[in-house]
C-alpha atoms as a PDB file:
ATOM      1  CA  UNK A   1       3.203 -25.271   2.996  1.00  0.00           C
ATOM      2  CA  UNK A   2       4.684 -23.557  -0.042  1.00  0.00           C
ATOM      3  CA  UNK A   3       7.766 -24.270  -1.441  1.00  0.00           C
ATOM      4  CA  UNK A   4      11.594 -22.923  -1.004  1.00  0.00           C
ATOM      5  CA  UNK A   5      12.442 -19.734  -2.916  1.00  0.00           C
ATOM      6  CA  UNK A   6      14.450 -19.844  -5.662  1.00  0.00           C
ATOM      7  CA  UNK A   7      18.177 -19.958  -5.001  1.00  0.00           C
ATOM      8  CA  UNK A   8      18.614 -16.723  -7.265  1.00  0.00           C
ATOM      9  CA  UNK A   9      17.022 -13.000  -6.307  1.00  0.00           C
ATOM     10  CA  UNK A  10      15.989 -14.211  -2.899  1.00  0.00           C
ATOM     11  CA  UNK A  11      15.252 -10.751  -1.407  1.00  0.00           C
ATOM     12  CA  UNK A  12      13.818  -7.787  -3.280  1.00  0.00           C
ATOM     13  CA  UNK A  13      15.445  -4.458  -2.492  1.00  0.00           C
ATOM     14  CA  UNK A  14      12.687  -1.840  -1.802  1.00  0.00           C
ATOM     15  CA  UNK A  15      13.057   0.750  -4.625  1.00  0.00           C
ATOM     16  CA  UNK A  16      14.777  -1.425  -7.485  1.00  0.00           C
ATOM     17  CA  UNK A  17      12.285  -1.691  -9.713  1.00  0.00           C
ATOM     18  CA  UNK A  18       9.686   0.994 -10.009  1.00  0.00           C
ATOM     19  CA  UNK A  19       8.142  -0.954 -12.790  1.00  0.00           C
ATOM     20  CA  UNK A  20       7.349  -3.721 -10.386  1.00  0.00           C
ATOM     21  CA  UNK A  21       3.280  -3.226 -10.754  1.00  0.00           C
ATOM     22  CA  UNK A  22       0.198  -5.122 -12.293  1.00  0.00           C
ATOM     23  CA  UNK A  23      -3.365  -5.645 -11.921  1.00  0.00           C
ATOM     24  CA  UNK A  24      -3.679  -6.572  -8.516  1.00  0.00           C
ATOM     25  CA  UNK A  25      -2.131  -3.533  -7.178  1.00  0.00           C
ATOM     26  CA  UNK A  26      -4.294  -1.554  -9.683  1.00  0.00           C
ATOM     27  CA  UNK A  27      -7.364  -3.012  -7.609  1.00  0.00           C
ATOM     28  CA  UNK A  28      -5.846  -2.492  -4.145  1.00  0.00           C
ATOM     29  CA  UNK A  29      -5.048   1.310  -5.099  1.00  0.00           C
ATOM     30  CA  UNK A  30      -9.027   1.340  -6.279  1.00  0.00           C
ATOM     31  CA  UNK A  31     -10.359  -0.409  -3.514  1.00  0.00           C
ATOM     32  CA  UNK A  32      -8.156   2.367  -0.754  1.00  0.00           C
ATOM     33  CA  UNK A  33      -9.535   5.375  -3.029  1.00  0.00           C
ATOM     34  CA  UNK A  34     -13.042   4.108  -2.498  1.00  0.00           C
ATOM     35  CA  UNK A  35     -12.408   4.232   1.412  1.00  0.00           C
ATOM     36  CA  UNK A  36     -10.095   7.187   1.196  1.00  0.00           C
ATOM     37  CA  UNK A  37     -11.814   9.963  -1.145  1.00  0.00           C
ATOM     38  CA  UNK A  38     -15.292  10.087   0.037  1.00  0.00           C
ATOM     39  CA  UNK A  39     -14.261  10.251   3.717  1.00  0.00           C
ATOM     40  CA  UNK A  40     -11.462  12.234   3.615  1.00  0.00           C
ATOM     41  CA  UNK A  41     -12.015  15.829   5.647  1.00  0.00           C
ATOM     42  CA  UNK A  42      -9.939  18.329   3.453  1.00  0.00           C
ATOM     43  CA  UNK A  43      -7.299  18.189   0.788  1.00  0.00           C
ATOM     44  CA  UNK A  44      -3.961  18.197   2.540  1.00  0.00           C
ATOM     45  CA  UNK A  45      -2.854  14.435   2.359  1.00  0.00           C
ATOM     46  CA  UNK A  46       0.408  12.926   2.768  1.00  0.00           C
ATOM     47  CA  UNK A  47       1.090   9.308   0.789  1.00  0.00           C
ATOM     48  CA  UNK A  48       3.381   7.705   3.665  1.00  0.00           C
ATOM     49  CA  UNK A  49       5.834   4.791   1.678  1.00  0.00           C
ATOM     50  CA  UNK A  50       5.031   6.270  -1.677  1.00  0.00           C
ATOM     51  CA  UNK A  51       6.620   3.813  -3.849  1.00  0.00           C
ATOM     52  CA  UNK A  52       6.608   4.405  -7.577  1.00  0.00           C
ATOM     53  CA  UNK A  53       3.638   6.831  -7.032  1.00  0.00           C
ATOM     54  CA  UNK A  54       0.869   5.398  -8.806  1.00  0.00           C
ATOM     55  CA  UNK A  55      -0.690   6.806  -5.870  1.00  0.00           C
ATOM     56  CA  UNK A  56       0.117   9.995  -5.563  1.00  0.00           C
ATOM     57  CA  UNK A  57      -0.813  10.993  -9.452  1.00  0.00           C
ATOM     58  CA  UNK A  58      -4.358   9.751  -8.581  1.00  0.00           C
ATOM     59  CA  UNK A  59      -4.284  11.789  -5.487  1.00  0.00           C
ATOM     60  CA  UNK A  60      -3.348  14.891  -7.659  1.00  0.00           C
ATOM     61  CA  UNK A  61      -5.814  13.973 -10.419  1.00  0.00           C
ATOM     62  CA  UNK A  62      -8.493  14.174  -7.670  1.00  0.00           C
ATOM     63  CA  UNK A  63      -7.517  17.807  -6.807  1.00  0.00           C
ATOM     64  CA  UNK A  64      -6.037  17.123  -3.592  1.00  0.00           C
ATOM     65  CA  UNK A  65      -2.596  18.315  -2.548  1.00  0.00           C
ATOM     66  CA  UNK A  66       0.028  15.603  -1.673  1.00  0.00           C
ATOM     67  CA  UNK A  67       3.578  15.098   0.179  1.00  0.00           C
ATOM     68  CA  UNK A  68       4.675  12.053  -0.515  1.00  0.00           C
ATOM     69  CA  UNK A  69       7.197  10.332   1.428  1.00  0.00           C
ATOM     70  CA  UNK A  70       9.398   7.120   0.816  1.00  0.00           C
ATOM     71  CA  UNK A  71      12.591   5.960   2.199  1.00  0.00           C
ATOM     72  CA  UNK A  72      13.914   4.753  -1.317  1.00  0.00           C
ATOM     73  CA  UNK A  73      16.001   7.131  -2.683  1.00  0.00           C
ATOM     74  CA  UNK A  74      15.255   5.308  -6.506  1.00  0.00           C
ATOM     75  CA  UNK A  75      11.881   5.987  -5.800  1.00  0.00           C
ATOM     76  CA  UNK A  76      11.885   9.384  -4.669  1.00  0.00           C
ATOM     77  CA  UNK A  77      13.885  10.440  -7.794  1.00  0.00           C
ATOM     78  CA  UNK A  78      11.255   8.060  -9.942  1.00  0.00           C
ATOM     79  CA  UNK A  79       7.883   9.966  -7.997  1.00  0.00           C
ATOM     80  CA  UNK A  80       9.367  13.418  -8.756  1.00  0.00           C
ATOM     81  CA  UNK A  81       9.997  13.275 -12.458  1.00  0.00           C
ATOM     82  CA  UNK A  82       6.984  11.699 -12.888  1.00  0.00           C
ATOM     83  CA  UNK A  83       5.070  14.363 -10.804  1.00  0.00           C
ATOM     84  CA  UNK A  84       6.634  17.142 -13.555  1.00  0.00           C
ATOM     85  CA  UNK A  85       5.945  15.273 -16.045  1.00  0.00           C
ATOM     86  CA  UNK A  86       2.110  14.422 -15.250  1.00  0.00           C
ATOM     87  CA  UNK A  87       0.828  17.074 -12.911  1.00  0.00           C
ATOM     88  CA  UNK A  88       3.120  19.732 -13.263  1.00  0.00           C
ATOM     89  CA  UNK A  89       0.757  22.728 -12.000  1.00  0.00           C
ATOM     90  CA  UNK A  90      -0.595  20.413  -8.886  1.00  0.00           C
ATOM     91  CA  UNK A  91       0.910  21.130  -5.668  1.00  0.00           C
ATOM     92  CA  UNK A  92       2.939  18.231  -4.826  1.00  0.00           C
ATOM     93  CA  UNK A  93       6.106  17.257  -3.135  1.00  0.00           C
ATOM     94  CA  UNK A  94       8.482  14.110  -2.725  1.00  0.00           C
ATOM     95  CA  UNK A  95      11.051  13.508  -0.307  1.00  0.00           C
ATOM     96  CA  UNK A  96      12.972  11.123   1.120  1.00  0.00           C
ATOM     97  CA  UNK A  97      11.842  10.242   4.760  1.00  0.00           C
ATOM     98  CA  UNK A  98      11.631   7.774   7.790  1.00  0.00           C
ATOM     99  CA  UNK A  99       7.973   7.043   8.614  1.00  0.00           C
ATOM    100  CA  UNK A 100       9.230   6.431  12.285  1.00  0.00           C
ATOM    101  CA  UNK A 101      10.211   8.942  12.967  1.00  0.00           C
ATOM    102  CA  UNK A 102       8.245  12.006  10.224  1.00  0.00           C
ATOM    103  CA  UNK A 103       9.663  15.730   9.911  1.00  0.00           C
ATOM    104  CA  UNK A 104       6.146  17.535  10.070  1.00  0.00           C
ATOM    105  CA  UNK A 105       4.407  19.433  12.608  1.00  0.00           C
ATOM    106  CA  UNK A 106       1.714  18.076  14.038  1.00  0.00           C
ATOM    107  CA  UNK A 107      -1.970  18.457  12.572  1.00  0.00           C
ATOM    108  CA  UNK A 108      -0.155  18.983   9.192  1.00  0.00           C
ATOM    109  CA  UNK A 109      -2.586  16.851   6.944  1.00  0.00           C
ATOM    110  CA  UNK A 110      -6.128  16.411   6.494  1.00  0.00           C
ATOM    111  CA  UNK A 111      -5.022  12.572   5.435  1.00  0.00           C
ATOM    112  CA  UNK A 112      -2.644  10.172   5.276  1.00  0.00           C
ATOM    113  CA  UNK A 113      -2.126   6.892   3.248  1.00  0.00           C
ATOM    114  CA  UNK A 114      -0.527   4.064   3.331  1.00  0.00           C
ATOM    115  CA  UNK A 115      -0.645   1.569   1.115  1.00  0.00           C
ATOM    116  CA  UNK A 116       1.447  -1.851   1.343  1.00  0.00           C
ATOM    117  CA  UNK A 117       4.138  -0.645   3.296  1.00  0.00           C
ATOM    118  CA  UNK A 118       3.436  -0.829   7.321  1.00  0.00           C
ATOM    119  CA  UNK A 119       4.375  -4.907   6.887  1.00  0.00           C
ATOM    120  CA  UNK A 120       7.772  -3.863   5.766  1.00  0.00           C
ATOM    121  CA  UNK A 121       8.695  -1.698   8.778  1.00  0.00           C
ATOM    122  CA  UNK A 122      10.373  -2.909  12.247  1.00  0.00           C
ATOM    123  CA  UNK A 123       8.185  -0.731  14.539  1.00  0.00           C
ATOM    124  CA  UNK A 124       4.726  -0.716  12.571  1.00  0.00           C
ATOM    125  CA  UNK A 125       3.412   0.983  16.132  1.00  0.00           C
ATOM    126  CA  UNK A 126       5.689   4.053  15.351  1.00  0.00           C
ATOM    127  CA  UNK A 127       4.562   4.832  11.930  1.00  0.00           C
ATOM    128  CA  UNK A 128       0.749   4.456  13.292  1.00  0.00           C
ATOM    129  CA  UNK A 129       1.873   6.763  16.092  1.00  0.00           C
ATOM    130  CA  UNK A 130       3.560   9.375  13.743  1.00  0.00           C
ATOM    131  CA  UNK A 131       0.402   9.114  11.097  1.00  0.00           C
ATOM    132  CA  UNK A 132      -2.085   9.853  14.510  1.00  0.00           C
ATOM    133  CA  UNK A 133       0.166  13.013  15.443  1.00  0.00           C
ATOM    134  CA  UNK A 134       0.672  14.873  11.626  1.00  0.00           C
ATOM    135  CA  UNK A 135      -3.302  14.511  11.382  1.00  0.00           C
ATOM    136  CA  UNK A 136      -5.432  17.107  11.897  1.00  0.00           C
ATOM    137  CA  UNK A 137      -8.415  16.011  14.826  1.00  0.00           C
ATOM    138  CA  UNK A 138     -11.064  14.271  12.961  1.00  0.00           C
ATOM    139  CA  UNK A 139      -8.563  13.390  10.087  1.00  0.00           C
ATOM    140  CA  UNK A 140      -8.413  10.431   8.193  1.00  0.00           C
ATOM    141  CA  UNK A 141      -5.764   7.436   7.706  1.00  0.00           C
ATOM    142  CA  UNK A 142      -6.140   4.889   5.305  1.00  0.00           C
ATOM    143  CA  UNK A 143      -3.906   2.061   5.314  1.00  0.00           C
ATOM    144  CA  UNK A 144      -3.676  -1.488   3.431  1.00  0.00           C
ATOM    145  CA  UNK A 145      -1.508  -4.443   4.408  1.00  0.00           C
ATOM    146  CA  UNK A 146      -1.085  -8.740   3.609  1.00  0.00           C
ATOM    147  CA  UNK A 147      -3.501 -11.093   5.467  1.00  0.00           C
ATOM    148  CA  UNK A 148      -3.584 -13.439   7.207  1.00  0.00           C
ATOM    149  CA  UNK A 149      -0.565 -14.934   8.552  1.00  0.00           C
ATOM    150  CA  UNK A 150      -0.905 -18.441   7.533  1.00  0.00           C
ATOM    151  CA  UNK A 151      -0.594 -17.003   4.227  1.00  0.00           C
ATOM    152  CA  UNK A 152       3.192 -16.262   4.897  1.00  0.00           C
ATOM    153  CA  UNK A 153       5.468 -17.723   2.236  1.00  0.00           C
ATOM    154  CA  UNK A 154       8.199 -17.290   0.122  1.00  0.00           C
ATOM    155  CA  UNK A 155       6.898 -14.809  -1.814  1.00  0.00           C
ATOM    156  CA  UNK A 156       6.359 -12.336   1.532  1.00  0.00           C
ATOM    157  CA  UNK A 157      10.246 -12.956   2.554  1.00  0.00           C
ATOM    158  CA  UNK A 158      11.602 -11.947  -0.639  1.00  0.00           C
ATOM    159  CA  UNK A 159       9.736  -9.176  -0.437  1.00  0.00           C
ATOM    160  CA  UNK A 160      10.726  -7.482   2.715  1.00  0.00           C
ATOM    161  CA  UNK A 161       7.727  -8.492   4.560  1.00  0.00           C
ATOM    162  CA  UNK A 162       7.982  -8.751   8.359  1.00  0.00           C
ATOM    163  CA  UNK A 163       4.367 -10.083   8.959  1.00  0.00           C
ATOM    164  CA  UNK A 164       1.124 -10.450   7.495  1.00  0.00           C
ATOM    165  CA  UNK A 165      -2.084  -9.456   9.653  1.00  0.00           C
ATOM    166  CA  UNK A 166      -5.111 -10.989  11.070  1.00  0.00           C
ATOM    167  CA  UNK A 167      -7.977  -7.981  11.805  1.00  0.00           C
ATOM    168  CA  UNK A 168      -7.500  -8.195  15.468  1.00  0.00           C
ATOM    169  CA  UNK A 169      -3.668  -7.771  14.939  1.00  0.00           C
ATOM    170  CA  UNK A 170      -4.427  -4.339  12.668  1.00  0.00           C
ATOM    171  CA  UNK A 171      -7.541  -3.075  14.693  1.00  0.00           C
ATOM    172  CA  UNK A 172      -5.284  -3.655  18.265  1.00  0.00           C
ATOM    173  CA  UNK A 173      -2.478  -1.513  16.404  1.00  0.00           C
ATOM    174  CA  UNK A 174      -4.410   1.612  15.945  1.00  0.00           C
ATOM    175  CA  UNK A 175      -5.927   1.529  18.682  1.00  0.00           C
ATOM    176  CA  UNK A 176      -3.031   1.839  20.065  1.00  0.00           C
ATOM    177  CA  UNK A 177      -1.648   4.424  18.097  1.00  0.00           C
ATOM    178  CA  UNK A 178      -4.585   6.464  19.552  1.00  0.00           C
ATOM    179  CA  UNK A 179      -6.721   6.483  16.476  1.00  0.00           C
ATOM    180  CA  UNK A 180     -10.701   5.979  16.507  1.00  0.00           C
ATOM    181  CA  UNK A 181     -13.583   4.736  14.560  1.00  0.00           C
ATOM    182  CA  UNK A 182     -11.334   1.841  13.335  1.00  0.00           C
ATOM    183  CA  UNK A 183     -12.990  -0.217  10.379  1.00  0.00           C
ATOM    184  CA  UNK A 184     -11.154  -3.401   8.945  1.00  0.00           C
ATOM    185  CA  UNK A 185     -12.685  -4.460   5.612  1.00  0.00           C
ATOM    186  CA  UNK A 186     -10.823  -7.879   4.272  1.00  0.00           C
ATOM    187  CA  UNK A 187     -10.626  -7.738   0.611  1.00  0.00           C
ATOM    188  CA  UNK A 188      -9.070 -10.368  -2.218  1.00  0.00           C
ATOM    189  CA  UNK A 189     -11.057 -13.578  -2.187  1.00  0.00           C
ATOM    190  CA  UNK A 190     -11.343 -15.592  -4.521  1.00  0.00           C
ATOM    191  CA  UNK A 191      -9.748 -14.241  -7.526  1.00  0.00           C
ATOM    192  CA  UNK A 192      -7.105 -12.354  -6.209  1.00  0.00           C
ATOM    193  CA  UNK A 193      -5.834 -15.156  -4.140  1.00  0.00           C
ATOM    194  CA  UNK A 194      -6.318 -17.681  -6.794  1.00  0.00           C
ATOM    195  CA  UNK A 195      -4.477 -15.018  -9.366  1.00  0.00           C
ATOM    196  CA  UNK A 196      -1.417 -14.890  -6.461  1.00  0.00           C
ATOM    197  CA  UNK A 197      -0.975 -18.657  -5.975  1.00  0.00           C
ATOM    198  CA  UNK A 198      -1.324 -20.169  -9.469  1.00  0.00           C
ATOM    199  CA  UNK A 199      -0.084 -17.396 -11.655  1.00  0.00           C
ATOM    200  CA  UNK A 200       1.671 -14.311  -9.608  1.00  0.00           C
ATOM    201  CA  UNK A 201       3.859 -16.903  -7.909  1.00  0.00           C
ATOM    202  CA  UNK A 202       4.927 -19.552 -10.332  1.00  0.00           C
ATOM    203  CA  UNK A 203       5.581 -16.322 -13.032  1.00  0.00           C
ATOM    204  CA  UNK A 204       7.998 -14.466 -10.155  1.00  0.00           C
ATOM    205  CA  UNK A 205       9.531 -18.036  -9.209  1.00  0.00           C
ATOM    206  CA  UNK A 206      10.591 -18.934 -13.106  1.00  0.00           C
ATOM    207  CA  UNK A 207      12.145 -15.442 -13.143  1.00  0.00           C
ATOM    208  CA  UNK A 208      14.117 -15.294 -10.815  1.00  0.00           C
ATOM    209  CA  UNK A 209      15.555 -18.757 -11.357  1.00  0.00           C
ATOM    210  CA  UNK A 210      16.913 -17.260 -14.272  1.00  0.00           C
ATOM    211  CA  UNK A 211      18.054 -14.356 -12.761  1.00  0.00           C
ATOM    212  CA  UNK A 212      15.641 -12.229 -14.665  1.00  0.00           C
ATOM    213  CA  UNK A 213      14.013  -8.776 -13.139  1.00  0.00           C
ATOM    214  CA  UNK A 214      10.604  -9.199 -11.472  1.00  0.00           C
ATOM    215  CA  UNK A 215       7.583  -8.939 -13.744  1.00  0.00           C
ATOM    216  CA  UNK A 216       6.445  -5.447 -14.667  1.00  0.00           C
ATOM    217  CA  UNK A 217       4.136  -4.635 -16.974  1.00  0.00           C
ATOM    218  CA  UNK A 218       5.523  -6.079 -20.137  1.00  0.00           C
ATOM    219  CA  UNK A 219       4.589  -5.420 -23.693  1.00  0.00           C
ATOM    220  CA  UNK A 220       0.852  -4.807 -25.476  1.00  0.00           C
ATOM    221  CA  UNK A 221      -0.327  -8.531 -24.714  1.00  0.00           C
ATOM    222  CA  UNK A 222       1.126  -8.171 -21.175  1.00  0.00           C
ATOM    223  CA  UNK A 223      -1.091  -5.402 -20.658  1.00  0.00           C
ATOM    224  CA  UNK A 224      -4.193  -6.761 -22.446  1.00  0.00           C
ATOM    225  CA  UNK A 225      -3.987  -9.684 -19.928  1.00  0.00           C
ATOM    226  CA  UNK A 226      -3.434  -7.062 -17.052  1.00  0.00           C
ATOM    227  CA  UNK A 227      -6.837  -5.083 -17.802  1.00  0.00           C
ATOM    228  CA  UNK A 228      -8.858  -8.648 -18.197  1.00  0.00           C
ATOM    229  CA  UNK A 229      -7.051  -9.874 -14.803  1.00  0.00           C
ATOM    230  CA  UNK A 230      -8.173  -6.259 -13.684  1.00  0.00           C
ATOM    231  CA  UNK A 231     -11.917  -6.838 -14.309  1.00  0.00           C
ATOM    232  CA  UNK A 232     -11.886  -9.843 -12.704  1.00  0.00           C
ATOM    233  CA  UNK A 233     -10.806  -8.582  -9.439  1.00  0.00           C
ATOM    234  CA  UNK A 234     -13.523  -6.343  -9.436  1.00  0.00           C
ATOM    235  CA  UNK A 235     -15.827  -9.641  -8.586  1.00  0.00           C
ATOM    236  CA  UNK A 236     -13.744  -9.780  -5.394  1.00  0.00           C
ATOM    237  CA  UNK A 237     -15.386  -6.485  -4.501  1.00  0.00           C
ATOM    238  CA  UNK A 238     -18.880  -8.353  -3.781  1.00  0.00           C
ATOM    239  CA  UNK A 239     -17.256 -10.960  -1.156  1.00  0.00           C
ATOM    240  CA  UNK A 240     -15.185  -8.595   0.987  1.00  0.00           C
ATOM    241  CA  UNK A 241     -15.303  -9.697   4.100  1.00  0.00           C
ATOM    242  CA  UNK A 242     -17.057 -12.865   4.142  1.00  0.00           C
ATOM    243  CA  UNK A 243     -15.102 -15.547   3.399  1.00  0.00           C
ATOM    244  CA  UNK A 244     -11.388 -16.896   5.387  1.00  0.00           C
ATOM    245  CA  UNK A 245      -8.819 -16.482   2.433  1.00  0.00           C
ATOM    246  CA  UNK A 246      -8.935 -12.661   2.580  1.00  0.00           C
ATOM    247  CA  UNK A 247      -5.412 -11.793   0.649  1.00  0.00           C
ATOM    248  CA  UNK A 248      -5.158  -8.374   2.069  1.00  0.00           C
ATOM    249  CA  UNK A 249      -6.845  -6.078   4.921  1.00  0.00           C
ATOM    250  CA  UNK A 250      -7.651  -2.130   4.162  1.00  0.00           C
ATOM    251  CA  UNK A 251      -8.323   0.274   7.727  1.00  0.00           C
ATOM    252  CA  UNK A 252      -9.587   3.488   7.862  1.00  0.00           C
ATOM    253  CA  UNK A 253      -9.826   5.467  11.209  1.00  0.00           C
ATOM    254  CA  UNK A 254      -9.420   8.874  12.514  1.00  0.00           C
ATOM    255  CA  UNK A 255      -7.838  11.042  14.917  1.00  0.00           C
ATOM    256  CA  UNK A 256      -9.701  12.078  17.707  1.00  0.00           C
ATOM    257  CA  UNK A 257     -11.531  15.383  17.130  1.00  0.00           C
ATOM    258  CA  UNK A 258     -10.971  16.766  20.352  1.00  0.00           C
ATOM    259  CA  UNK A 259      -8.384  15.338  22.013  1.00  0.00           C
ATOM    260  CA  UNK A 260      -4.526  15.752  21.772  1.00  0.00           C
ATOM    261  CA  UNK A 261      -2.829  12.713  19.820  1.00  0.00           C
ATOM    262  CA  UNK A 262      -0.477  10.495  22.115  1.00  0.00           C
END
């Protein structure tokens, strides 16, 4: 059982700090890329809970062209003036928007992603829903979420989480949501869980204790650590799957190719 949170900075607003990245999320956005890319039917893709948008500017580096969404004002404003200044001949938009309840038409995008951001939403089942109807039959969603819900501490409340999933709780959701050819791959053991327990958590509780921001990507020895921790989670890429202490679960699945989405 882990410990109490620190009595300072107890919950995380979504969108304060778009600066709030490291090597483990590096990996994750890999690791959905690799199941994303190679599968992906055309290049119309929306990025559903873009965040900061780390995202997105690989999506635009690999030619596609991306609407991203986020509820975060902060990080709307971040995405966009990032987008000019990075890919400013791409096509690319960023708006603010409720994944429960998305403004497109349906069988507006070749694919969605979603990445770290269905365990932060009340009705997960309505953003799988709304990602099945603004696909085009036979298109592709990619999402990523925490595992395992023994693995439910401190760390996850601050954050915003709701839950954490086992594969039967993620598969049974898009199911429902009327998707097909639903594959779960577990990902994160043992480095990245090791790398969450003895040095993500014990950095992010000292922090906030003081009242300090969350870690971001600091200065040059910061970042040399970040590309070494970065390599290392690249060993996790050989276990996926295989072993309990899976930190985090990436989907793909499709719409149906023929049918009408429910």
């Amino acid at each position: 059982m882990s410990q109490a949170p620190p009595a300072h900075g107890t919950t995380h607003r979504w969108g304060s700090a778009p600066d709030f990245v490291g090597p483990r999320h590096d990996y994750r956005e890999a690791l959905i890329r690799r199941s994303f890319l190679p599968a992906l039917p055309g290049p119309r893709v929306l990025n559903a809970g873009c965040g900061a948008g780390s995202m997105t500017l690989a999506l635009l580096e690999a030619g596609l062209d991306v609407v991203s969404v986020d509820a975060s004002p902060e990080f709307v404003a971040h995405l966009a003036e990032r987008v000019a200044s990075c890919a400013p001949d791409r096509s690319a938009s960023v708006e603010l928007g409720d994944l429960h309840a998305l403004r497109f038409p349906d069988r507006s995008f070749d694919g969605v992603v979603c990445g770290e951001v269905l365990e932060h939403l009340d009705d997960d089942a309505a953003a799988l829903a709304e990602f099945t109807r603004v696909l085009s039959p036979g298109g592709l969603v990619v999402v990523s979420v925490p595992a395992n819900p023994w693995r439910y501490d401190w760390v996850d409340a601050w954050a915003g989480h709701r839950r954490r999933y086992s594969v039967d709780d993620l598969e049974t959701r898009m199911h429902g949501a009327g998707l097909v050819d639903v594959r779960v791959t577990p990902w994160g053991f043992p480095f990245t869980g090791l790398y969450h327990r003895h040095v993500y958590r014990p950095l992010l509780r000292r922090r906030l204790s003081r009242g300090a921001t969350p870690p971001t990507g600091g200065g040059r020895a910061s970042q040399v650590a970040g590309r070494g921790l970065r390599a290392i989670f690249e060993i996790d890429s050989a276990f996926k799957g295989r072993f309990p202490g899976w930190f985090g679960l990436i989907a793909s699945a499709r719409r149906p190719p023929d049918t009408d989405a429910t």
